[in-house]
Protein backbone atom coordinates (compact mmCIF):
# COMPACT_ATOMS: atom_id res chain seq x y z
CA UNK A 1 -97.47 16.16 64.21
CA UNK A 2 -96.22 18.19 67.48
CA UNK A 3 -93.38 20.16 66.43
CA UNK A 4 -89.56 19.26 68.33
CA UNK A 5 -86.69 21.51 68.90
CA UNK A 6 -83.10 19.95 68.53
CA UNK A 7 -81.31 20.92 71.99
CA UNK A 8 -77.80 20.18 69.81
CA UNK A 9 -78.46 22.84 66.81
CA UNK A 10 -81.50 24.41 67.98
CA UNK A 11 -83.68 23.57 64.87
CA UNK A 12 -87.38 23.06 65.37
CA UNK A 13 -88.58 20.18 63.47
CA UNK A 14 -92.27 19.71 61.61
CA UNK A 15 -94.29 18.14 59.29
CA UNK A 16 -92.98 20.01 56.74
CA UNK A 17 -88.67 19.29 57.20
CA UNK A 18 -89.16 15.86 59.30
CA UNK A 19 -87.83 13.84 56.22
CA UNK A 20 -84.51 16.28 55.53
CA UNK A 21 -81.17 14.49 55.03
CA UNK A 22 -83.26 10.98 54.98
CA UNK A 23 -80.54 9.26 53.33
CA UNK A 24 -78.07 9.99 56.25
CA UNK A 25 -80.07 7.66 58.33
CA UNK A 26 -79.62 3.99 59.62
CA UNK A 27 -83.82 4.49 60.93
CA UNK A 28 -85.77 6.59 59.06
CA UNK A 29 -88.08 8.89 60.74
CA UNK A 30 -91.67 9.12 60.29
CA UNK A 31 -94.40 11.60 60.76
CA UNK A 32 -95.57 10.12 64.03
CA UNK A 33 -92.39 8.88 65.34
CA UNK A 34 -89.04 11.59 64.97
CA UNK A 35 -86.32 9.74 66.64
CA UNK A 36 -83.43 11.75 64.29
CA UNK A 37 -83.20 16.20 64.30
CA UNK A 38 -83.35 15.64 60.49
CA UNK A 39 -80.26 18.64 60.95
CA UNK A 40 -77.35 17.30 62.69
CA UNK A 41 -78.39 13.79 63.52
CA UNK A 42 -79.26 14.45 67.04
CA UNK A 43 -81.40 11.33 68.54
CA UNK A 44 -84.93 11.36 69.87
CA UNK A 45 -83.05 12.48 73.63
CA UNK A 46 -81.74 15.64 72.47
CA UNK A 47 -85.35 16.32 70.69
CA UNK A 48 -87.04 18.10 73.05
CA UNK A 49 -90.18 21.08 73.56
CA UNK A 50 -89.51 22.02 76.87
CA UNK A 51 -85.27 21.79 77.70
CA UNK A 52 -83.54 24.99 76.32
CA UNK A 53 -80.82 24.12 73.52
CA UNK A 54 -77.55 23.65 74.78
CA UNK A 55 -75.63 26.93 75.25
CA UNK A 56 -71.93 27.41 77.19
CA UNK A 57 -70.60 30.92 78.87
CA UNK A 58 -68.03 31.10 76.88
CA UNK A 59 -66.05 32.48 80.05
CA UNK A 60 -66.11 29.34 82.25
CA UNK A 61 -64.33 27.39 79.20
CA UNK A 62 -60.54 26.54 79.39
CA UNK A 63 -58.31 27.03 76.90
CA UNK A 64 -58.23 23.73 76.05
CA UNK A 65 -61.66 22.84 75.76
CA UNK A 66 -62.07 26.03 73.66
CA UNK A 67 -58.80 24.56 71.28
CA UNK A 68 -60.87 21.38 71.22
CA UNK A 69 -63.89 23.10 70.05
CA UNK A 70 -62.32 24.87 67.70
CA UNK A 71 -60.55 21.74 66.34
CA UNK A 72 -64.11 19.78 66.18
CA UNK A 73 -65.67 22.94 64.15
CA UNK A 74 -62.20 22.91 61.42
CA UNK A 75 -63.20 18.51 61.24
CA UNK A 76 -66.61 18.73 60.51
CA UNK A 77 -65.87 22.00 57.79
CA UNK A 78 -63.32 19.64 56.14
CA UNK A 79 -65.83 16.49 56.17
CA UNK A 80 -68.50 18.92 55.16
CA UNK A 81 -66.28 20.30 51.94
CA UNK A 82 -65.31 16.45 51.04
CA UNK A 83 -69.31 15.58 50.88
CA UNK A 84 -69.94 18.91 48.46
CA UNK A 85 -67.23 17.84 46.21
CA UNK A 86 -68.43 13.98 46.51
CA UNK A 87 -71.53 14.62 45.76
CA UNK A 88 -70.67 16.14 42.39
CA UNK A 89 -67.70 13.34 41.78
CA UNK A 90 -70.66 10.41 42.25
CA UNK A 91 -71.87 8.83 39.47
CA UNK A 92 -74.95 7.01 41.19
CA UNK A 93 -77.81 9.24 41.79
CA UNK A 94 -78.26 8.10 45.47
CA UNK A 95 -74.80 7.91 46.16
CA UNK A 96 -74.74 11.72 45.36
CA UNK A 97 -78.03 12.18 47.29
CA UNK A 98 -76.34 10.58 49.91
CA UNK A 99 -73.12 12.48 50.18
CA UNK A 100 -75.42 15.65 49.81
CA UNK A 101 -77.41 15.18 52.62
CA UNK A 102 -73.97 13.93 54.35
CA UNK A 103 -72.61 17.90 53.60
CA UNK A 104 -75.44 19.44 55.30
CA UNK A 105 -75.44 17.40 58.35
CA UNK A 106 -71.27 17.73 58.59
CA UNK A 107 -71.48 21.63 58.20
CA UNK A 108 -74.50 21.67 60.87
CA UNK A 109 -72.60 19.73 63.35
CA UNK A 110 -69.39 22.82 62.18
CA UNK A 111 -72.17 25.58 63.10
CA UNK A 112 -72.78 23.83 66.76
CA UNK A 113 -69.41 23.80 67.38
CA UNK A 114 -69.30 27.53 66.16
CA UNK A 115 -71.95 28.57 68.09
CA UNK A 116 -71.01 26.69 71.68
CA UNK A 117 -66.82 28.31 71.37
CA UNK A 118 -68.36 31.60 70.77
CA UNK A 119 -66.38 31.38 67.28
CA UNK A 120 -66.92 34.57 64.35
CA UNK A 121 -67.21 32.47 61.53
CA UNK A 122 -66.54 28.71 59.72
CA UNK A 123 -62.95 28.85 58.95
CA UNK A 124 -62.00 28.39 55.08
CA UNK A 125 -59.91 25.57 54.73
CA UNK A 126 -57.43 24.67 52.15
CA UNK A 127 -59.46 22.69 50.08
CA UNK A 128 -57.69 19.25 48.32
CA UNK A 129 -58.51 17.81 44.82
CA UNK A 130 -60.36 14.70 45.70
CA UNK A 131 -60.58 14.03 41.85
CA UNK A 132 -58.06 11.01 42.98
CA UNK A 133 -61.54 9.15 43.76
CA UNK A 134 -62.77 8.64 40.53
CA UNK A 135 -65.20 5.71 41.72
CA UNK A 136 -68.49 5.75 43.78
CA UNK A 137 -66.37 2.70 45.59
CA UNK A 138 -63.44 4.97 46.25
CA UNK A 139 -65.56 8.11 47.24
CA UNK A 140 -67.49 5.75 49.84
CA UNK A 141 -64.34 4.06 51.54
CA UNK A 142 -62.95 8.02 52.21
CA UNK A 143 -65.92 8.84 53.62
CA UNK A 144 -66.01 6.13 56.00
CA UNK A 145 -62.68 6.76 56.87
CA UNK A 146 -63.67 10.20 57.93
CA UNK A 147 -66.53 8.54 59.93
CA UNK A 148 -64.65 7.07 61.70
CA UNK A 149 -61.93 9.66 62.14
CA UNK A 150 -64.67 11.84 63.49
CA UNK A 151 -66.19 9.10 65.75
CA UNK A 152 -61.96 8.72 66.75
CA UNK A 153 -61.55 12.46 67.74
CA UNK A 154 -64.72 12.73 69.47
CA UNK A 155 -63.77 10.00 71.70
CA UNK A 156 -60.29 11.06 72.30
CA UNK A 157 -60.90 14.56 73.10
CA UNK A 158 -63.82 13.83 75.36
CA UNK A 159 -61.69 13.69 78.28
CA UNK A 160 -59.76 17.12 76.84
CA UNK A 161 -62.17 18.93 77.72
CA UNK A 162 -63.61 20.33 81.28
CA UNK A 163 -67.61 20.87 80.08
CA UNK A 164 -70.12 18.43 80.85
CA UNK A 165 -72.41 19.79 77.94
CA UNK A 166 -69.44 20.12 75.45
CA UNK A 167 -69.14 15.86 76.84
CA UNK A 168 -72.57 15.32 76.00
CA UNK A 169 -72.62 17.34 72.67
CA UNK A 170 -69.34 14.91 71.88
CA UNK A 171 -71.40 11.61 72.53
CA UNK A 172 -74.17 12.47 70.33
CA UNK A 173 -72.20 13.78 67.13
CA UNK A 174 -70.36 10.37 67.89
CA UNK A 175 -73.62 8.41 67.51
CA UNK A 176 -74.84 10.19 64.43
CA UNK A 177 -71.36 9.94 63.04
CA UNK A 178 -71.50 5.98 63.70
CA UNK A 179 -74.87 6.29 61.68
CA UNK A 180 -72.18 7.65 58.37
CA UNK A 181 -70.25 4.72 59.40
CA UNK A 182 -72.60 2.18 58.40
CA UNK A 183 -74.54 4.50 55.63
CA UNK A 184 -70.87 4.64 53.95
CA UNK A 185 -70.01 0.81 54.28
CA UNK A 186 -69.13 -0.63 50.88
């Protein structure tokens, strides 16, 4: 297996981590045929030996788009936290497999966003007592809700802000996002 480097979250991808996050998938990669950064979700376009990963001078952003960016990083930190404390609320192995894997991607996608505004660190957020979903059934119709709240704020904000790559970054979290969508259906 050639080894791929994620242009969203810079990763490089191998034999060896090609299967990470698997249950956050819709289509599953395999060893000859990567068409998800098993990361953030990125598809098979953003995977990539010789493009450079995305990276912004922080200096030609607005205000706005840097506000936007900063909002996108504080979403995917909150989503992140929810699939942590999911994962240990789930009763069904997968399920909390599932919700695990969800965490990692979420937090990743938090990290890109960190990286591209030039941010010092993932803000700590107040976190709520999801303890009020006391079923697999419950836990899985919040998280699509925040699927689609993602997939909703990605779309909005596209046209808030001025950067073409911080447009294209937007449309592929939005597709990997739609992938949670349908992982989370109940």
């Amino acid at each position: 297996m050639r080894t791929l480097k994620c242009l969203l979250c810079g990763m490089k991808i191998n034999e060896k981590n090609y299967n990470l996050n698997y249950h956050t998938f819709v289509k599953k990669n395999k060893e000859n045929k990567i068409i998800n950064c098993p990361f953030c979700g990125a598809n098979e376009a953003y995977l990539d030996n010789e493009r450079e990963i995305y990276e912004l001078d922080i200096k030609s952003l607005d205000t706005e788009s840097l506000k936007v960016l900063e909002k996108a990083m504080k979403l995917e930190v909150f989503n992140g936290e929810f699939y942590e404390e999911a994962s240990r609320l789930a009763t069904d192995e997968k399920i909390k497999k599932t919700f695990k894997e969800l965490s990692s991607i979420e937090f990743m996608h938090a990290r890109i966003h960190k990286r591209l505004g030039a941010f010092e660190k993932l803000p700590k957020l107040h976190r709520p007592d999801y303890t009020r979903h006391n079923t697999d059934d419950l836990l899985l119709r919040e998280a699509n809700k925040r699927e689609k709240h993602a997939i909703s704020f990605y779309t909005r904000n596209y046209v808030n802000v001025s950067c073409q790559i911080i447009k294209e970054i937007f449309n592929a979290l939005s597709d990997v996002e739609k992938q949670h969508v349908v992982i989370t259906e109940t």
